[in-house]
PDB file of N, CA and C in Angstrom:
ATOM      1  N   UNK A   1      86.808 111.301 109.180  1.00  0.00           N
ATOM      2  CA  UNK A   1      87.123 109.891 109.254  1.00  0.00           C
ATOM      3  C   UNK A   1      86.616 109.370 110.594  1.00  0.00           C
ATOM      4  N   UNK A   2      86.097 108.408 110.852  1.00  0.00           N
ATOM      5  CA  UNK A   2      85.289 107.753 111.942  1.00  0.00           C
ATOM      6  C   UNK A   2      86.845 107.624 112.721  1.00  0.00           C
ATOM      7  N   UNK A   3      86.255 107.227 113.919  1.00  0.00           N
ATOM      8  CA  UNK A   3      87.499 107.237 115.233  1.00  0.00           C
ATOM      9  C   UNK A   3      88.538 105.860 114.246  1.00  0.00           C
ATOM     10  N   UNK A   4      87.860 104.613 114.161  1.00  0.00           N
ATOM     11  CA  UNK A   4      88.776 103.731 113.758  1.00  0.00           C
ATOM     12  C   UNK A   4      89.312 103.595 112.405  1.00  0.00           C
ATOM     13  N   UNK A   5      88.673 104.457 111.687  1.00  0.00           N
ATOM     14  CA  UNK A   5      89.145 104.595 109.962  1.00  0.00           C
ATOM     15  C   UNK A   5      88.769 103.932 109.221  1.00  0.00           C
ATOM     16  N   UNK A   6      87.580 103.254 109.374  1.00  0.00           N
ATOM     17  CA  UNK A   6      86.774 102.517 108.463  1.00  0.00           C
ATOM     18  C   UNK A   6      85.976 103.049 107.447  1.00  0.00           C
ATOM     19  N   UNK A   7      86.192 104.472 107.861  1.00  0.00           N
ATOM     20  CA  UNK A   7      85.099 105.128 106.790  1.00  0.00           C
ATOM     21  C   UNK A   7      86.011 105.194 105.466  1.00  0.00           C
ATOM     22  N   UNK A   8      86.822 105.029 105.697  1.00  0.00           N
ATOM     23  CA  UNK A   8      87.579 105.425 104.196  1.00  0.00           C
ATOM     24  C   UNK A   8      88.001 103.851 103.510  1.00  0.00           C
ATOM     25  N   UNK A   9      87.755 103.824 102.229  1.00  0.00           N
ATOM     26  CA  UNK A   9      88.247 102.087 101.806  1.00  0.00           C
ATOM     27  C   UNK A   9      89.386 102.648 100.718  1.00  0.00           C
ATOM     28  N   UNK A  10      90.174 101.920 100.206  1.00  0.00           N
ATOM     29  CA  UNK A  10      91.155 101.534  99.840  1.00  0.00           C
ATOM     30  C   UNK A  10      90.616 100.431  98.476  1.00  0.00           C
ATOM     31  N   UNK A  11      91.258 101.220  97.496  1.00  0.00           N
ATOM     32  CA  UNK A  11      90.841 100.520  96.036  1.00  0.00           C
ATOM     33  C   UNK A  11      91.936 100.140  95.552  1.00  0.00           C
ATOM     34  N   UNK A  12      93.006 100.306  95.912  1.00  0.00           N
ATOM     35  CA  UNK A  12      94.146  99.748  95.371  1.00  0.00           C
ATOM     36  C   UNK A  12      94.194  98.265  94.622  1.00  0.00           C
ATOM     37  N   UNK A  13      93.515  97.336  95.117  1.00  0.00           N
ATOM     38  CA  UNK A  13      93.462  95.392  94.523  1.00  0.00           C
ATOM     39  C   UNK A  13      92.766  95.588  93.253  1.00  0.00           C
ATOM     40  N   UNK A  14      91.633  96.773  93.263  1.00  0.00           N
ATOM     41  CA  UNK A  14      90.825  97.207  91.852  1.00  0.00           C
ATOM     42  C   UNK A  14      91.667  97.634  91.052  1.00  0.00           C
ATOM     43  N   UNK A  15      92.310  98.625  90.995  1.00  0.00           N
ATOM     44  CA  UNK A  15      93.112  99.379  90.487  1.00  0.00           C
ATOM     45  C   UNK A  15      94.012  98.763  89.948  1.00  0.00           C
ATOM     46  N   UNK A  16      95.023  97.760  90.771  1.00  0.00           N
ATOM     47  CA  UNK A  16      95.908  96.863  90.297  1.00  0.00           C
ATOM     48  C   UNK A  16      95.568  96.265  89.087  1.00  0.00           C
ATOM     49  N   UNK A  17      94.331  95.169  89.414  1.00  0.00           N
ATOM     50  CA  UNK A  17      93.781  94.626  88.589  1.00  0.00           C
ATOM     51  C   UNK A  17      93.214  95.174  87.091  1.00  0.00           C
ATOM     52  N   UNK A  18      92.910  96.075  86.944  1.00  0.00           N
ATOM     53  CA  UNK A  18      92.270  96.944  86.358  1.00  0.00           C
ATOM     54  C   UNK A  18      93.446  96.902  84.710  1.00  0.00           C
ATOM     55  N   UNK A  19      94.869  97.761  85.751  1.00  0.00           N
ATOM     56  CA  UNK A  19      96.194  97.823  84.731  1.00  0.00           C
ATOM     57  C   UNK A  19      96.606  96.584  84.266  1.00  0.00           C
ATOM     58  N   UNK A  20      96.386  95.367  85.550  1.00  0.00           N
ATOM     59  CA  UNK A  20      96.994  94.218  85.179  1.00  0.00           C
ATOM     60  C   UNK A  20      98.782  94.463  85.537  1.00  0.00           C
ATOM     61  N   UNK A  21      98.686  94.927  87.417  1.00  0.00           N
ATOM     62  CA  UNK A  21      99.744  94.880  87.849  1.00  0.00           C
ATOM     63  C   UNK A  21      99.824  94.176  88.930  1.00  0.00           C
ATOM     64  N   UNK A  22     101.055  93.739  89.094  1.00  0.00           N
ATOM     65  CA  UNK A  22     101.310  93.414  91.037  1.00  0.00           C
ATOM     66  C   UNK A  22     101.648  94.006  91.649  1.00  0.00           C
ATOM     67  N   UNK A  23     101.412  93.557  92.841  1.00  0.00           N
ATOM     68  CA  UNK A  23     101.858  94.505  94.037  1.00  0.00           C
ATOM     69  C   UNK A  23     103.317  94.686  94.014  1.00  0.00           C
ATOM     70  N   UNK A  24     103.723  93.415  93.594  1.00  0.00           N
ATOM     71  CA  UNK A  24     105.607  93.519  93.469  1.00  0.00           C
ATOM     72  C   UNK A  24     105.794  94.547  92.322  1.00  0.00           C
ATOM     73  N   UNK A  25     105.320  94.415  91.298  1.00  0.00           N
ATOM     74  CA  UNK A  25     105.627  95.754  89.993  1.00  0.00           C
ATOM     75  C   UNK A  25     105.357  97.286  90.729  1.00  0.00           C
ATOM     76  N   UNK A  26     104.692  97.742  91.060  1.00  0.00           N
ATOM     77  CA  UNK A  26     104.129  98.589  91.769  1.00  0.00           C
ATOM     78  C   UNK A  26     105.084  99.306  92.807  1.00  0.00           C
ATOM     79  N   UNK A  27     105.551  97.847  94.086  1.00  0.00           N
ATOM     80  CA  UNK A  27     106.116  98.354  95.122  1.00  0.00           C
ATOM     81  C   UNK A  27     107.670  98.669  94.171  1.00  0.00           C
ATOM     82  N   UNK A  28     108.029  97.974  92.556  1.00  0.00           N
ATOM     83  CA  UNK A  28     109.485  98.247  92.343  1.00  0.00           C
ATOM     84  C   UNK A  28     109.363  99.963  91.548  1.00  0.00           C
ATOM     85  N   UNK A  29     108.419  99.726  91.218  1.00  0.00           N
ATOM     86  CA  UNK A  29     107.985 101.418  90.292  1.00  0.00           C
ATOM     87  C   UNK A  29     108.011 102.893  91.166  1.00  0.00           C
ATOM     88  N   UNK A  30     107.570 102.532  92.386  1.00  0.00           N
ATOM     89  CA  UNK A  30     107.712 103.435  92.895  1.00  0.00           C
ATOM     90  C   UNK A  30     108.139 103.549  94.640  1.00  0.00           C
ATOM     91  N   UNK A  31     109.014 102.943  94.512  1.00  0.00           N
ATOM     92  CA  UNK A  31     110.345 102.562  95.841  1.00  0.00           C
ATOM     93  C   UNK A  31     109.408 102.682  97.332  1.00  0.00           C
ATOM     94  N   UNK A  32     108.708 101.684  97.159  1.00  0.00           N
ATOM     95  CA  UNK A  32     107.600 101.842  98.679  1.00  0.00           C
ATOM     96  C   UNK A  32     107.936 100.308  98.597  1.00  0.00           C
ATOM     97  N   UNK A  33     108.171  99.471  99.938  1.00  0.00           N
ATOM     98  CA  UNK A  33     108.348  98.020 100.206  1.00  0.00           C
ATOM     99  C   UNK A  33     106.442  97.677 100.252  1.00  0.00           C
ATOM    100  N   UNK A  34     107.064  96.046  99.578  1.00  0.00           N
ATOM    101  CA  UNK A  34     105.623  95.713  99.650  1.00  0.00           C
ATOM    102  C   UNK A  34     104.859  95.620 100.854  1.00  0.00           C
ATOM    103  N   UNK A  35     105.387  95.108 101.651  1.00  0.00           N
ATOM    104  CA  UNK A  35     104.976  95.022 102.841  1.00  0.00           C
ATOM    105  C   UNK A  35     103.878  96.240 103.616  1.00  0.00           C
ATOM    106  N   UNK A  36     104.625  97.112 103.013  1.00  0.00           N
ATOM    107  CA  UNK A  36     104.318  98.990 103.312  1.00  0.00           C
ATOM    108  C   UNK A  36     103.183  99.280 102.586  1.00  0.00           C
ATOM    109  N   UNK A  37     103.186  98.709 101.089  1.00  0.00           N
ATOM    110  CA  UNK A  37     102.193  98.613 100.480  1.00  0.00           C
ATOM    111  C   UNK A  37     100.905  98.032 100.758  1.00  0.00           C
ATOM    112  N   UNK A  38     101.108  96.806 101.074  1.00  0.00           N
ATOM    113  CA  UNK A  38      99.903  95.963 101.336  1.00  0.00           C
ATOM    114  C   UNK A  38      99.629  96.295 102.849  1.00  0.00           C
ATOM    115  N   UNK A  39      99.923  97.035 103.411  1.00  0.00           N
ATOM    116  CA  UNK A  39      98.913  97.718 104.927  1.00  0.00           C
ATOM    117  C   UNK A  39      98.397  98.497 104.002  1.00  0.00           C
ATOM    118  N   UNK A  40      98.728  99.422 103.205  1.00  0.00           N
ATOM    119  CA  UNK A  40      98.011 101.114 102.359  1.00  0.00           C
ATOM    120  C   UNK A  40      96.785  99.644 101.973  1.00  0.00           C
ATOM    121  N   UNK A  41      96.886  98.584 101.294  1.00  0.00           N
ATOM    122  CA  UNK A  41      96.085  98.110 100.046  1.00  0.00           C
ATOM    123  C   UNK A  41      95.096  97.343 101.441  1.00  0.00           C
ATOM    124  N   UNK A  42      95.326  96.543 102.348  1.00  0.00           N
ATOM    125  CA  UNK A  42      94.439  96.594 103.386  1.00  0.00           C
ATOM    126  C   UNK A  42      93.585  97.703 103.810  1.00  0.00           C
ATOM    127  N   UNK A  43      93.633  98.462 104.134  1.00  0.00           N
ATOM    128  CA  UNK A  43      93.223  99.816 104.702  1.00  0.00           C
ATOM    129  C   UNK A  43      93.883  99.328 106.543  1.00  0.00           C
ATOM    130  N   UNK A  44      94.709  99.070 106.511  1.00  0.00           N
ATOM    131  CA  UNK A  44      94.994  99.374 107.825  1.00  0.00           C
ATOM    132  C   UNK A  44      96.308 100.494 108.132  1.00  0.00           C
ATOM    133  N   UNK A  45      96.628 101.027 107.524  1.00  0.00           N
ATOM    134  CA  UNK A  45      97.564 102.324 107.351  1.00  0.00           C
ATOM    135  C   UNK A  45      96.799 103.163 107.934  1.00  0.00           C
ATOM    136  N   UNK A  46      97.383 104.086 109.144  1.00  0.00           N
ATOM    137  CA  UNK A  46      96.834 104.789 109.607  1.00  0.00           C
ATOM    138  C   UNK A  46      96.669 106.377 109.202  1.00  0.00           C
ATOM    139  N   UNK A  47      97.749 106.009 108.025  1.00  0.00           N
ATOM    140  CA  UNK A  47      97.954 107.090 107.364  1.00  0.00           C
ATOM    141  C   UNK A  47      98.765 107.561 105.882  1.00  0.00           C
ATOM    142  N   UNK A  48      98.813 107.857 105.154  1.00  0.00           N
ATOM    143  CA  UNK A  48      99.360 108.187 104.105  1.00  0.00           C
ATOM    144  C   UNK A  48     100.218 109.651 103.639  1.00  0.00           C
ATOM    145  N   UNK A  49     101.147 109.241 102.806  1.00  0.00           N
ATOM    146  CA  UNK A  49     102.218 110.477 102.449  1.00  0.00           C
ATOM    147  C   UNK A  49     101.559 110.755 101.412  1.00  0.00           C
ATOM    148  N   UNK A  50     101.622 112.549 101.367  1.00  0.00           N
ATOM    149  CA  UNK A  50     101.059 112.623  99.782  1.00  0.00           C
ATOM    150  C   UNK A  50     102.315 112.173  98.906  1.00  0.00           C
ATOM    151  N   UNK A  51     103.623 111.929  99.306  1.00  0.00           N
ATOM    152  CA  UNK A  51     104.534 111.711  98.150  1.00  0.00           C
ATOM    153  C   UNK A  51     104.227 110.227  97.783  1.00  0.00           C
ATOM    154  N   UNK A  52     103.665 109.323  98.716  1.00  0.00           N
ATOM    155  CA  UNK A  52     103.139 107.664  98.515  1.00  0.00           C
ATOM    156  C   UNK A  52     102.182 107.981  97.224  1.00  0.00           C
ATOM    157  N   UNK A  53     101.216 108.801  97.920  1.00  0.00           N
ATOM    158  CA  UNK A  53      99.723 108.803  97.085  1.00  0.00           C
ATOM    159  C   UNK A  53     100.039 109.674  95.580  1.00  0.00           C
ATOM    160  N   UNK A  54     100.746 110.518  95.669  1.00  0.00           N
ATOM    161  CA  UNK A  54     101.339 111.045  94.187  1.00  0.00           C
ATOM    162  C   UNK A  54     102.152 109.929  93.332  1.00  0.00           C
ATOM    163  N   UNK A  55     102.931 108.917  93.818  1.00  0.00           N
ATOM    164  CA  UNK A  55     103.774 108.066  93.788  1.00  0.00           C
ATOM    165  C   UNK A  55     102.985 107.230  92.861  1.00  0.00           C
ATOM    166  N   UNK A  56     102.006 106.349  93.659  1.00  0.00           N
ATOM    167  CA  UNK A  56     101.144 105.397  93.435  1.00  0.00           C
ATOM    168  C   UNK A  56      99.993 105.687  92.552  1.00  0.00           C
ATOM    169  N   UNK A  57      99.519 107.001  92.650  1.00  0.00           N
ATOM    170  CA  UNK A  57      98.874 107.665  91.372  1.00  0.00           C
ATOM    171  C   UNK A  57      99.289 107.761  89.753  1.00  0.00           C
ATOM    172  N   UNK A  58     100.804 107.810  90.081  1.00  0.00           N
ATOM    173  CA  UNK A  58     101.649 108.093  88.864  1.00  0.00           C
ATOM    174  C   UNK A  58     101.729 106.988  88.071  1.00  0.00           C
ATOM    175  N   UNK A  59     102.027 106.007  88.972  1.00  0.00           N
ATOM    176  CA  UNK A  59     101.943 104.811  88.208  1.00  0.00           C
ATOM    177  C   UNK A  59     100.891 103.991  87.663  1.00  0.00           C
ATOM    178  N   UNK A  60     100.191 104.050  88.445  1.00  0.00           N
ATOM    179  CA  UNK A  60      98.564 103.552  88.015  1.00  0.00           C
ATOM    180  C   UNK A  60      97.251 105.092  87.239  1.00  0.00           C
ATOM    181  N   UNK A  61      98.576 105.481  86.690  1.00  0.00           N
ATOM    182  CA  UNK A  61      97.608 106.751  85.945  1.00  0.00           C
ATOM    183  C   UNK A  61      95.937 107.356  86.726  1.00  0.00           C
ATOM    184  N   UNK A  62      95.978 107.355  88.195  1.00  0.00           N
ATOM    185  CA  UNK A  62      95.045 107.146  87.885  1.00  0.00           C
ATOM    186  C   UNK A  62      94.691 108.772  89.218  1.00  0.00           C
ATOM    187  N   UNK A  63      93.565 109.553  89.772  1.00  0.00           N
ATOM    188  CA  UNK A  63      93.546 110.320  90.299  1.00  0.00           C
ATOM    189  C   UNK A  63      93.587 109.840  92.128  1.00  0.00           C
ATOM    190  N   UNK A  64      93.359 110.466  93.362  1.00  0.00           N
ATOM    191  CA  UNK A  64      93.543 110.394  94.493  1.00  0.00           C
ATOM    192  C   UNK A  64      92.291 109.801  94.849  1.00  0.00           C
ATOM    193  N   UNK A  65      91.253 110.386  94.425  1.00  0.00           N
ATOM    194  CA  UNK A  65      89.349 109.752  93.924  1.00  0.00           C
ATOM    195  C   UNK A  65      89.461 108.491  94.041  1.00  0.00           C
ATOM    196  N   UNK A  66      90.277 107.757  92.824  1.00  0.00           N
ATOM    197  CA  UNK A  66      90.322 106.840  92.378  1.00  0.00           C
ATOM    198  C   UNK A  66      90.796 105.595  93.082  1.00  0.00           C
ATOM    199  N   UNK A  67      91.339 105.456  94.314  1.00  0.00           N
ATOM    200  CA  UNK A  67      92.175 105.014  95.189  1.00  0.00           C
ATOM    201  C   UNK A  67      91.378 105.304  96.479  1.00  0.00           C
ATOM    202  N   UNK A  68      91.329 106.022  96.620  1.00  0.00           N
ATOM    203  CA  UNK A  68      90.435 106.557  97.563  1.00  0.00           C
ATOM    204  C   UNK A  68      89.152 106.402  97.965  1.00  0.00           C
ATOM    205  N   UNK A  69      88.093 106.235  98.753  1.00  0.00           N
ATOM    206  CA  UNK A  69      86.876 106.554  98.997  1.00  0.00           C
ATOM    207  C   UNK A  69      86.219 106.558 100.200  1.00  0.00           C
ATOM    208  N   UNK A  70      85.420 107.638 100.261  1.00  0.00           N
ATOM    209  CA  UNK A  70      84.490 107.814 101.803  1.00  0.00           C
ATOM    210  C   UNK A  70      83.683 106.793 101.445  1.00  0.00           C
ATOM    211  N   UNK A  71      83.412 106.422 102.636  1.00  0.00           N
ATOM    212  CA  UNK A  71      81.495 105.593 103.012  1.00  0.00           C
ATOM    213  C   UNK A  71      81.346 106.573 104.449  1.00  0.00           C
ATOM    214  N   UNK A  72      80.216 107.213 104.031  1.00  0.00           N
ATOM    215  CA  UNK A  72      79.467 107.658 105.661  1.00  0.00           C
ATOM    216  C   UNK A  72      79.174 106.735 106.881  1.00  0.00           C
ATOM    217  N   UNK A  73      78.791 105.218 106.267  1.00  0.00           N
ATOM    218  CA  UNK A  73      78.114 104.638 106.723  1.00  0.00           C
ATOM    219  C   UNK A  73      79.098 103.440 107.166  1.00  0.00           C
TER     220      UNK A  73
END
C-alpha cells in the first residue's frame, strides 16, 4: 500500500448500487454505524476489521476482491 493509501480503492457505492442498497440498510444488517461506514466507502479508513469485511461481504454476497482493489499506479 503506498505511504498514503491511495493505492487501494474502495467499491463499496458500486456494490451498493449493484444490490440496490443503502448505506442505512447495510449499516442496520450488519451493526457498523453509518458514519463508520461511509469513511470504509470513502477510502479514508485507515484500516479495516476482517470481522467488518466478512460482515459487509455477507451481506452484499459478494467476495473481499470485490470491494476491494489495488491500482499500482
Amino acid at each position: 500500500m503506498g505511504e498514503d493509501g491511495k493505492n487501494i480503492t474502495i467499491n463499496l457505492d458500486d456494490l451498493l448500487h449493484e444490490r440496490r442498497m443503502t448505506l442505512t440498510q447495510l449499516s442496520e444488517r450488519v451493526g457498523i454505524t453509518i458514519a463508520n461506514l461511509s469513511i470504509i466507502k470513502s477510502g479514508r479508513a485507515k484500516a479495516i476489521r476482517f470481522s467488518t469485511l466478512q460482515a459487509i461481504c455477507r451481506e452484499l454476497d459478494c467476495q473481499p476482491g470485490d470491494l476491494l482493489a489495488y491500482d499500482p499506479h
